[in-house]
C-alpha atoms as a PDB file:
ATOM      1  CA  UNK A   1      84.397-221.231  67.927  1.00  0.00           C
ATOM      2  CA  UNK A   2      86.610-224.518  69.376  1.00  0.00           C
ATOM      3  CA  UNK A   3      89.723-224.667  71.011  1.00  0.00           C
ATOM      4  CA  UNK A   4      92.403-227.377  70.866  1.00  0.00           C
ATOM      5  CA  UNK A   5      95.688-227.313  72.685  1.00  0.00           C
ATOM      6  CA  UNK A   6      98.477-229.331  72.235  1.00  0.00           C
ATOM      7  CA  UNK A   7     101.760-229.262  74.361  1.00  0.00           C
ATOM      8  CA  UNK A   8     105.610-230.738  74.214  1.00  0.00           C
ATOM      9  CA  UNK A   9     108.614-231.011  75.870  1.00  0.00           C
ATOM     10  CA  UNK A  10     111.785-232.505  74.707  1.00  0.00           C
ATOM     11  CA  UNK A  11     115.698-233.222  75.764  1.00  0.00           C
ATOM     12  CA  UNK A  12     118.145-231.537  74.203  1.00  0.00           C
ATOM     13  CA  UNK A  13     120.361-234.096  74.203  1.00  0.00           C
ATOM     14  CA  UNK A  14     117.678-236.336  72.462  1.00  0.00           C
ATOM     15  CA  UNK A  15     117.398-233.854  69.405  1.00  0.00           C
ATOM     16  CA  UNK A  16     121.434-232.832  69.390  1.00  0.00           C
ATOM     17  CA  UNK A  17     122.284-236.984  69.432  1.00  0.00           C
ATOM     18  CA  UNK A  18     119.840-237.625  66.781  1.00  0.00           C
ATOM     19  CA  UNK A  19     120.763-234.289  64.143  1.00  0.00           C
ATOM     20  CA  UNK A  20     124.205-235.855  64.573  1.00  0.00           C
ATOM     21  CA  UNK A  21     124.233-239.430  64.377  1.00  0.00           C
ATOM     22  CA  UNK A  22     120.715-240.368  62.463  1.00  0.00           C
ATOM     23  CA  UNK A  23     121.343-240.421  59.203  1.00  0.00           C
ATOM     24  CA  UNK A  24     118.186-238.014  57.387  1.00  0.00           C
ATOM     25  CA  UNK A  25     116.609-236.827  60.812  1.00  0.00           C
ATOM     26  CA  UNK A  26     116.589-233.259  60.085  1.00  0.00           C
ATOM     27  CA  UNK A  27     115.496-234.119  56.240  1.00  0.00           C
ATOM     28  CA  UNK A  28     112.806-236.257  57.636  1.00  0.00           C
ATOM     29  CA  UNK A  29     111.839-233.557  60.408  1.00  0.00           C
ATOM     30  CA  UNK A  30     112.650-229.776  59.196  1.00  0.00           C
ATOM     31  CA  UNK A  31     112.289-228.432  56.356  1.00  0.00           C
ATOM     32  CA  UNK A  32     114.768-226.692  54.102  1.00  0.00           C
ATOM     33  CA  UNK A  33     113.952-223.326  55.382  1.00  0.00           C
ATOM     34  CA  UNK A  34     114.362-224.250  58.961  1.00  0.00           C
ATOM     35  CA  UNK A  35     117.448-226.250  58.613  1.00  0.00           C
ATOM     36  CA  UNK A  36     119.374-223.389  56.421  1.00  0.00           C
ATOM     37  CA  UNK A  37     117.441-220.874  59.390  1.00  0.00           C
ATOM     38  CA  UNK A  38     118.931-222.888  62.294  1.00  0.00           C
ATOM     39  CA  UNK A  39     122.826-224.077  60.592  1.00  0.00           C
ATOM     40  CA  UNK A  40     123.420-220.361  60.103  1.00  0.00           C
ATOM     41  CA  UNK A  41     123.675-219.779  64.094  1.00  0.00           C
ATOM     42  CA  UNK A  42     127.103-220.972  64.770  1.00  0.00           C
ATOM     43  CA  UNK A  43     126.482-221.944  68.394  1.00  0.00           C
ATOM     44  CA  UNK A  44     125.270-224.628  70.929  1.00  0.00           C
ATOM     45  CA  UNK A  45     121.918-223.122  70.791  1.00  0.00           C
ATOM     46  CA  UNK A  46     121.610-224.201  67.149  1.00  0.00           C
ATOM     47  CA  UNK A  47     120.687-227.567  69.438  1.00  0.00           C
ATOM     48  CA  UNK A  48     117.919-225.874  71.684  1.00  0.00           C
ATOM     49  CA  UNK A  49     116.258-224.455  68.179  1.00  0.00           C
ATOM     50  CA  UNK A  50     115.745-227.905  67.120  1.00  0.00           C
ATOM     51  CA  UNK A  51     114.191-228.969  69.578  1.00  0.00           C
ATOM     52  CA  UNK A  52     112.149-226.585  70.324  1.00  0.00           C
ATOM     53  CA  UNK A  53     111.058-226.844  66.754  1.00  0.00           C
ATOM     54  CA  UNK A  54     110.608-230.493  66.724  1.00  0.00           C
ATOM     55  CA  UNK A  55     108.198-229.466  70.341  1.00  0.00           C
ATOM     56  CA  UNK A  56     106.546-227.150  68.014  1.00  0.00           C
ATOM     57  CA  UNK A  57     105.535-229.775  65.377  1.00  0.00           C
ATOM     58  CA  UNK A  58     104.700-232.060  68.075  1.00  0.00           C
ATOM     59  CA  UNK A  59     102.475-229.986  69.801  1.00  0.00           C
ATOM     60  CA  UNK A  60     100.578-228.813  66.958  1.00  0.00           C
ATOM     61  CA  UNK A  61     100.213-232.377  65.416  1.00  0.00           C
ATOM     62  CA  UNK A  62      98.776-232.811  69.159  1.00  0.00           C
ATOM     63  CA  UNK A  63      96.417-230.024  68.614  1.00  0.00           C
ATOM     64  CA  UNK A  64      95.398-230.606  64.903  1.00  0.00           C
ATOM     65  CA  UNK A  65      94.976-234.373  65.796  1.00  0.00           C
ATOM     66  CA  UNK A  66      91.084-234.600  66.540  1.00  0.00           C
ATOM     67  CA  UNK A  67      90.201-231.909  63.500  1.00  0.00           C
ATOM     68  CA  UNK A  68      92.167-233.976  61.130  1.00  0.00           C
ATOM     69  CA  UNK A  69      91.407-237.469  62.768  1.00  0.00           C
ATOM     70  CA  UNK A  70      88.067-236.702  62.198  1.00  0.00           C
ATOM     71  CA  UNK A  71      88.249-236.009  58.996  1.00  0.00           C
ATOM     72  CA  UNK A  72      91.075-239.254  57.970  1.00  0.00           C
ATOM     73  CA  UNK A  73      93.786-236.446  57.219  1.00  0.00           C
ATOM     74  CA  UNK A  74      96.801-237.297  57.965  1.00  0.00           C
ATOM     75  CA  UNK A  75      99.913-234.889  58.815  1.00  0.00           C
ATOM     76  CA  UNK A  76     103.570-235.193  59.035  1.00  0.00           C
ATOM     77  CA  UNK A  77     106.873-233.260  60.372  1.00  0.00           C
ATOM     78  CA  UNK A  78     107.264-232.439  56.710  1.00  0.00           C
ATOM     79  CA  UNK A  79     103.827-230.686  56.746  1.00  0.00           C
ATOM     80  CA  UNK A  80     104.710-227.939  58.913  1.00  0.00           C
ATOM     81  CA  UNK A  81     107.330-225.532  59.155  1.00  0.00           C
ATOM     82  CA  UNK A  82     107.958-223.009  62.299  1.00  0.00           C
ATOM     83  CA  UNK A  83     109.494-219.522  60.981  1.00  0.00           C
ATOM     84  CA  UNK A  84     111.043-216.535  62.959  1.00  0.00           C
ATOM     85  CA  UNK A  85     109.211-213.770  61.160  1.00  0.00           C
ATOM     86  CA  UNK A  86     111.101-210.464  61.754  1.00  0.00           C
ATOM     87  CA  UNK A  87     107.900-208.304  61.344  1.00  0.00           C
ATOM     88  CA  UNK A  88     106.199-210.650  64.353  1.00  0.00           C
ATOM     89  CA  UNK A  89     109.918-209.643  66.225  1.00  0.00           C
ATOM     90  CA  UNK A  90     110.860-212.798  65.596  1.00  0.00           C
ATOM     91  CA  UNK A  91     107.749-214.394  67.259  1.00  0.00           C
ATOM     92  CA  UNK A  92     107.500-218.474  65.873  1.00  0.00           C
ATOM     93  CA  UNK A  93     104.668-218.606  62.836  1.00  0.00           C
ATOM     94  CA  UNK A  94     103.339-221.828  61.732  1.00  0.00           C
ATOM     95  CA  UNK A  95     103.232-222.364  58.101  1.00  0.00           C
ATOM     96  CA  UNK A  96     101.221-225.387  56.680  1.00  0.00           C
ATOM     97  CA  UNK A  97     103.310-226.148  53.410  1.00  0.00           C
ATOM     98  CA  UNK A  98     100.673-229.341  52.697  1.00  0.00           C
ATOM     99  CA  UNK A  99      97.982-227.902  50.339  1.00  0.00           C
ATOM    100  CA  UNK A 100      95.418-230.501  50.904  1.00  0.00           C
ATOM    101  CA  UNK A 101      95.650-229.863  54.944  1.00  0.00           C
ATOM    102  CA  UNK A 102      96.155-226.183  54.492  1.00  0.00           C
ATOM    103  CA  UNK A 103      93.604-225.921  52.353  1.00  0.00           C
ATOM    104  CA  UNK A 104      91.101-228.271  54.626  1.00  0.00           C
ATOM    105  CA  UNK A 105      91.937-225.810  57.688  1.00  0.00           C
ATOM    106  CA  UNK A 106      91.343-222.479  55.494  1.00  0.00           C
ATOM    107  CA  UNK A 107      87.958-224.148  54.965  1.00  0.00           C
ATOM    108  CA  UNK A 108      87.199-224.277  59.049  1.00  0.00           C
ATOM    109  CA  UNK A 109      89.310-220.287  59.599  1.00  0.00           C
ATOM    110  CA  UNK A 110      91.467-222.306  61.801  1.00  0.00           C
ATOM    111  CA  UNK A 111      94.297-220.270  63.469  1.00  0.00           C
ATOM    112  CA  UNK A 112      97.231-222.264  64.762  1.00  0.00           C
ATOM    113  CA  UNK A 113      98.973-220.117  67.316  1.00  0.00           C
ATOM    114  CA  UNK A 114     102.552-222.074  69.078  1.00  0.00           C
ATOM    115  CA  UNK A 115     105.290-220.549  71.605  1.00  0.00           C
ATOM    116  CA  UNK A 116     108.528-222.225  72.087  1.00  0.00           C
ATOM    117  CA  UNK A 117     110.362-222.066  75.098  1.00  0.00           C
ATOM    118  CA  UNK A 118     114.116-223.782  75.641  1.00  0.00           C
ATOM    119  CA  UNK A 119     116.543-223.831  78.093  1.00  0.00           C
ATOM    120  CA  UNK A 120     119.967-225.779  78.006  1.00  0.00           C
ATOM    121  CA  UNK A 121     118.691-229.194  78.600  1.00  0.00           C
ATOM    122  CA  UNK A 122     115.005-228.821  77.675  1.00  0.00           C
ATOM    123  CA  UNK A 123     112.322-226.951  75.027  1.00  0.00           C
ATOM    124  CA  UNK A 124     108.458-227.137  75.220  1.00  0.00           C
ATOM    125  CA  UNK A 125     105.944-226.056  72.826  1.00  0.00           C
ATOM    126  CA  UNK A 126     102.202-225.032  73.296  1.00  0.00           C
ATOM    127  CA  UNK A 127     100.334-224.613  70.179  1.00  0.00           C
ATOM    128  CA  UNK A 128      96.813-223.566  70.481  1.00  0.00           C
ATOM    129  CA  UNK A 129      94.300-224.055  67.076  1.00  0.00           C
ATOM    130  CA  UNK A 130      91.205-221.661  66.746  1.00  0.00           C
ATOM    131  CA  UNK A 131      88.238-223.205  64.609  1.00  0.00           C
ATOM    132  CA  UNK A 132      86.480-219.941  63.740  1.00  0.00           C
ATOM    133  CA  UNK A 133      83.906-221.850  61.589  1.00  0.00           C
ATOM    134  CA  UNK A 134      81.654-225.214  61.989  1.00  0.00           C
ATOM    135  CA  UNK A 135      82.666-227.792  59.536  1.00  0.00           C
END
């Protein structure tokens, strides 16, 4: 068994600024799911969510990176997608929506485990990746 660990932090200012005034961001960063997930809370924390999403994705890319380096897999933003599953009591869950990489990690029994964290001006992310099997 390996261990990788990958950790973010982010402004919340940075991620507000750019959902607001880049055109595409959240299209190019979050997926559908998360986007409809975090416009349905009407409040300033809708801000904190995105960035400690956009943490999330960071810090798992930073985890993933040797595995899939190795290998000349490439991932994206787009790849990923963080969801608030109620049975986990609303615990994050990473869900790998590329079938070539999620199929690559099923290979290796990889477990990608992330927490998100936020306060009003920051959010950090630790994702930690479990390779259960020898490639």
């Amino acid at each position: 068994m390996k261990l990788y660990c990958g950790t973010d932090i982010i402004e919340v200012d940075r991620i507000k600024d750019a959902v607001e005034n880049t055109k595409e961001f959240k299209e190019n960063i979050f997926s559908q799911n998360e986007i409809d997930y975090i416009d349905s809370i009407k409040c300033e924390m809708k801000y904190q969510r995105y960035a400690g999403r956009f943490a999330a994705k960071e810090a798992i890319y930073k985890a993933l990176s040797k595995i899939l380096v190795e290998h000349d897999i490439n991932i994206n933003f787009l790849d990923v997608e963080i969801q608030n599953l109620e049975d986990l009591r609303k615990r994050p869950k990473v869900i790998i929506l590329n079938e070539k990489i999620k199929n690559f990690l099923d290979s290796l029994c990889v477990d990608i485990d992330v927490s998100i964290s936020h306060i009003k001006e920051n959010a950090i992310a630790m994702a930690i990746v479990t390779v259960n099997k020898e490639d």
